[in-house]
C-alpha atoms as a PDB file:
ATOM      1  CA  UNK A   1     -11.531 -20.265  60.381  1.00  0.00           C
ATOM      2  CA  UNK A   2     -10.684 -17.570  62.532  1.00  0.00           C
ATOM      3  CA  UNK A   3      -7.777 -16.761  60.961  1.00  0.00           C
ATOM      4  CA  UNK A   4      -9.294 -16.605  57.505  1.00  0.00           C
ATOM      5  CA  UNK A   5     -12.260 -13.647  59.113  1.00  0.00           C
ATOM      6  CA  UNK A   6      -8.835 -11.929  60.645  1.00  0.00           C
ATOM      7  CA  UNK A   7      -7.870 -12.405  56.446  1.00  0.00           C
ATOM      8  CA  UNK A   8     -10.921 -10.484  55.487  1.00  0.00           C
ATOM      9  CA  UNK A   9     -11.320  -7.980  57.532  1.00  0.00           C
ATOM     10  CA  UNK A  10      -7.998  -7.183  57.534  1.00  0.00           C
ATOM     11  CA  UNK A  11      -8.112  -6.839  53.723  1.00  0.00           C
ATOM     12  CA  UNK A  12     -11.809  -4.823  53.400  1.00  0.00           C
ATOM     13  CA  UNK A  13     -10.557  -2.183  55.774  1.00  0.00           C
ATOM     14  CA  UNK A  14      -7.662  -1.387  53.855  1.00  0.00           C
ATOM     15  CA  UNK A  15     -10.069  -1.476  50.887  1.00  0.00           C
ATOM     16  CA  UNK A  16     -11.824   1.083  52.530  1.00  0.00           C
ATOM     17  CA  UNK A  17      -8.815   2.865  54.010  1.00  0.00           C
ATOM     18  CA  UNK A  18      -7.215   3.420  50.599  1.00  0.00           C
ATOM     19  CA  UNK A  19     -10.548   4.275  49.021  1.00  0.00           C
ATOM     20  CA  UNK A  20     -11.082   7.099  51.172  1.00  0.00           C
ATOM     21  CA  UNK A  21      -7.276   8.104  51.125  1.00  0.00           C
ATOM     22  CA  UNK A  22      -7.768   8.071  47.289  1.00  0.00           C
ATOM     23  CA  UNK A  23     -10.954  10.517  47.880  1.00  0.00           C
ATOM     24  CA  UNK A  24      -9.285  13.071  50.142  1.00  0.00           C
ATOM     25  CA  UNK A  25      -5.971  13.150  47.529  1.00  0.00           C
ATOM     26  CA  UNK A  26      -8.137  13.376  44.514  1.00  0.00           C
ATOM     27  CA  UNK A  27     -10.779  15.826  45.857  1.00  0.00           C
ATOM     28  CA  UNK A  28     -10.574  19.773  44.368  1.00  0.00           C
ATOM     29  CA  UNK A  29      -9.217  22.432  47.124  1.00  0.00           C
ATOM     30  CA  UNK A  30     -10.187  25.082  45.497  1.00  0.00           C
ATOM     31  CA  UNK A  31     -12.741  26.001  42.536  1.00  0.00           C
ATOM     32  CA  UNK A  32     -11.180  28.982  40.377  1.00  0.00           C
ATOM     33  CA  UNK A  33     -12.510  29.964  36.822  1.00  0.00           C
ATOM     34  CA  UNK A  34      -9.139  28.609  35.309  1.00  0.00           C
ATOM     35  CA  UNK A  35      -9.580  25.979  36.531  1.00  0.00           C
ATOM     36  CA  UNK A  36     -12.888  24.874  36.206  1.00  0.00           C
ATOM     37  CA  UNK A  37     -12.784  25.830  31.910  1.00  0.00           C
ATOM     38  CA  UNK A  38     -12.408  23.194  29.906  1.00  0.00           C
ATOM     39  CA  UNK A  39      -8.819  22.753  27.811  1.00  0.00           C
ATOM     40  CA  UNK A  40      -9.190  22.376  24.467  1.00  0.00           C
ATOM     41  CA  UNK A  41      -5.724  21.424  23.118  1.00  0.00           C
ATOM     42  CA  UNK A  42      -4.799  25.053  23.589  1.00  0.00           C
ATOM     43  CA  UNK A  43      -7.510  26.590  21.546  1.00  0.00           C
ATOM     44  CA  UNK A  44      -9.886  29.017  23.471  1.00  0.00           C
ATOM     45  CA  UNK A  45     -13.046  27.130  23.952  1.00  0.00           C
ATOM     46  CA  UNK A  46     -15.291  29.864  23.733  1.00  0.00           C
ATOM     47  CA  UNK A  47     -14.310  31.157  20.887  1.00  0.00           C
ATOM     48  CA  UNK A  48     -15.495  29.595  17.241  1.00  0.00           C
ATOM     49  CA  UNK A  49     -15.524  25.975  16.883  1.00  0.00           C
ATOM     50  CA  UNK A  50     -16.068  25.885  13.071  1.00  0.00           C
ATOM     51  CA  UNK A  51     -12.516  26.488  12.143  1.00  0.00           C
ATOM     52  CA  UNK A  52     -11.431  25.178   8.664  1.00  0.00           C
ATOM     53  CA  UNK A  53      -9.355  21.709   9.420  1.00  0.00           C
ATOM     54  CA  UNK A  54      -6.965  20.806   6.960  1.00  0.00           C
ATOM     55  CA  UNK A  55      -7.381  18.274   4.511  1.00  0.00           C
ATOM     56  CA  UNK A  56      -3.788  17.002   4.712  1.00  0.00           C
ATOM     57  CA  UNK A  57      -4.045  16.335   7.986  1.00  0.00           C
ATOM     58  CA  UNK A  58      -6.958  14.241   7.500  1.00  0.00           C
ATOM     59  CA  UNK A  59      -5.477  12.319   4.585  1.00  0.00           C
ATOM     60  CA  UNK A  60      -2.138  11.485   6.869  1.00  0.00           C
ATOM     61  CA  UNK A  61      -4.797   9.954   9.367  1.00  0.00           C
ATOM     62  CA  UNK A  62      -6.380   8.057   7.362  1.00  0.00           C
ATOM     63  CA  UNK A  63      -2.989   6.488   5.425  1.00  0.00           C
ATOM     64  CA  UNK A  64      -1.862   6.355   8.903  1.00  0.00           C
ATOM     65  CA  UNK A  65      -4.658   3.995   9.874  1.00  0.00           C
ATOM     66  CA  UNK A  66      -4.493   1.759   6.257  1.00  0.00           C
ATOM     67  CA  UNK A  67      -1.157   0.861   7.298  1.00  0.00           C
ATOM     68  CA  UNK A  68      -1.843   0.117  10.778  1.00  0.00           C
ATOM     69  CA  UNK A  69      -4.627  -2.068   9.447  1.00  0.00           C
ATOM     70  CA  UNK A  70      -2.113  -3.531   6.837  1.00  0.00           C
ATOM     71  CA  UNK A  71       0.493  -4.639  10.350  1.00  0.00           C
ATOM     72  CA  UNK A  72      -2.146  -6.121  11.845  1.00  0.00           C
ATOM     73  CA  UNK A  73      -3.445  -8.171   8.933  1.00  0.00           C
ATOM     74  CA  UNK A  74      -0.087  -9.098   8.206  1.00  0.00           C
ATOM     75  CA  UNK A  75       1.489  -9.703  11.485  1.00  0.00           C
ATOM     76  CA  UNK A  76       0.058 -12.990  12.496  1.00  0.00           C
ATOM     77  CA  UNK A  77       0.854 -14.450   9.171  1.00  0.00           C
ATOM     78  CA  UNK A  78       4.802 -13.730  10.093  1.00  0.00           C
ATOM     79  CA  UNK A  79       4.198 -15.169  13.228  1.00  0.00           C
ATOM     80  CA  UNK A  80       2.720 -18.395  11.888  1.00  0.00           C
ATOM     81  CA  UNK A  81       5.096 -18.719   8.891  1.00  0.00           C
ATOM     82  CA  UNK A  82       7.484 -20.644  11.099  1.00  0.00           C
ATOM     83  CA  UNK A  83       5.202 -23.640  11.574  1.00  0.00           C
ATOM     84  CA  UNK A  84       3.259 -23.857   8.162  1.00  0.00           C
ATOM     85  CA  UNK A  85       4.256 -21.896   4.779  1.00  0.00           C
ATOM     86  CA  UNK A  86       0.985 -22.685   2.598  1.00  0.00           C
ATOM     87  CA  UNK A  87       0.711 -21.263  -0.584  1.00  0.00           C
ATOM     88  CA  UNK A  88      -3.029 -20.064   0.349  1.00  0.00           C
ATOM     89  CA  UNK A  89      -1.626 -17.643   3.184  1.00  0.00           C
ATOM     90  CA  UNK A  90       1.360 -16.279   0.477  1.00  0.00           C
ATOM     91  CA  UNK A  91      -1.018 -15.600  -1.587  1.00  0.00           C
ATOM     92  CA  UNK A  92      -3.301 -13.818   0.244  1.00  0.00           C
ATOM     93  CA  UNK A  93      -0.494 -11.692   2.568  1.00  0.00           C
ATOM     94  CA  UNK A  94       1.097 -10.823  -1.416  1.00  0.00           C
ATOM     95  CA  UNK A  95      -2.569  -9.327  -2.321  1.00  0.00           C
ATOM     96  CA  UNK A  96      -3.177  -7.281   0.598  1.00  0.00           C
ATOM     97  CA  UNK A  97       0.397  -5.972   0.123  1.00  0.00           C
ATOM     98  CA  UNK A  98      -0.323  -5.366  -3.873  1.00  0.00           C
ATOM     99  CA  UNK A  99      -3.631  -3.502  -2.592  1.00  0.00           C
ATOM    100  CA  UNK A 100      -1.939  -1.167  -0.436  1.00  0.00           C
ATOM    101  CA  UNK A 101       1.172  -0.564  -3.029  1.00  0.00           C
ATOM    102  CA  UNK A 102      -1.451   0.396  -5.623  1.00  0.00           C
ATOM    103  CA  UNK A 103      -3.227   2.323  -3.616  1.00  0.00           C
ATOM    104  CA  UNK A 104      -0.530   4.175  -2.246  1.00  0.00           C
ATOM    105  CA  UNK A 105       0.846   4.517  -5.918  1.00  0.00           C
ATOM    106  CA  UNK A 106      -2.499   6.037  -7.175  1.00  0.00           C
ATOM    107  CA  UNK A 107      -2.767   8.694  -4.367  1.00  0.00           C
ATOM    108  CA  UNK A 108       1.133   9.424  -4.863  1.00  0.00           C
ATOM    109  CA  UNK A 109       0.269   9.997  -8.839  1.00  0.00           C
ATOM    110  CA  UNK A 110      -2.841  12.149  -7.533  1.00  0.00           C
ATOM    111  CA  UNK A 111      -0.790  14.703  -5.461  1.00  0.00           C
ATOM    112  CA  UNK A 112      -2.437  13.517  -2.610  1.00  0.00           C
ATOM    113  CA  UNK A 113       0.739  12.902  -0.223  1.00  0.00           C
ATOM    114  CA  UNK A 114       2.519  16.345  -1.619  1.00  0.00           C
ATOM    115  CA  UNK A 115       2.662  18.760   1.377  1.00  0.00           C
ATOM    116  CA  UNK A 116       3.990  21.271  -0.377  1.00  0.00           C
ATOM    117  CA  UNK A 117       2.476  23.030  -3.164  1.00  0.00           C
ATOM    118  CA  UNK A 118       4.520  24.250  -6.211  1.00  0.00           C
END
């Protein structure tokens, strides 16, 4: 029993020591107006945050995030396809992969992925 209280204590105090070491490491010396600004990706903050964003951008995102959706609707189908190959689970991993063709398809015909513009 004693030797289990030695345990704790030992272990609360070096909870404590490294808390406070973390305190003094992490703590500001010095306050400067640099410093203290926010950073804005490089932008100036105090200068207009209204700026036009571009639409292409946007529309990479959001393909970006379809197809990230797409892996992880898809992945644990290839991960179970070793034990069971149903036709109910081909089926519906063929769909969601006809979806995403067509819809990439239709916003290829619309000009939508063209970063140039000729």
């Amino acid at each position: 029993m004693k030797l289990l209280t030695s345990f704790l204590l030992f272990n609360l105090s070096l909870c404590v020591f490294l808390s406070m070491l973390a305190i003094f490491i992490t703590k500001k010396k010095e306050e400067s107006r640099e410093k203290s600004s926010p950073f804005e990706c490089g932008f100036d903050p105090k200068s207009n945050s209204r700026l036009p964003f571009s639409m292409r951008f946007f529309l990479i995102t959001v393909i970006f995030l379809i197809f990230d959706v797409e892996i992880v609707l898809l992945l644990p189908y290839l991960i179970s396809n070793n034990s069971s190959a149903d036709v109910f689970s081909l089926t519906t991993a063929v769909f969601v992969i006809l979806v995403l063709l067509l819809g990439t398809l239709h916003e290829w015909s619309q000009g939508s992925l063209k970063w140039t513009t000729s």
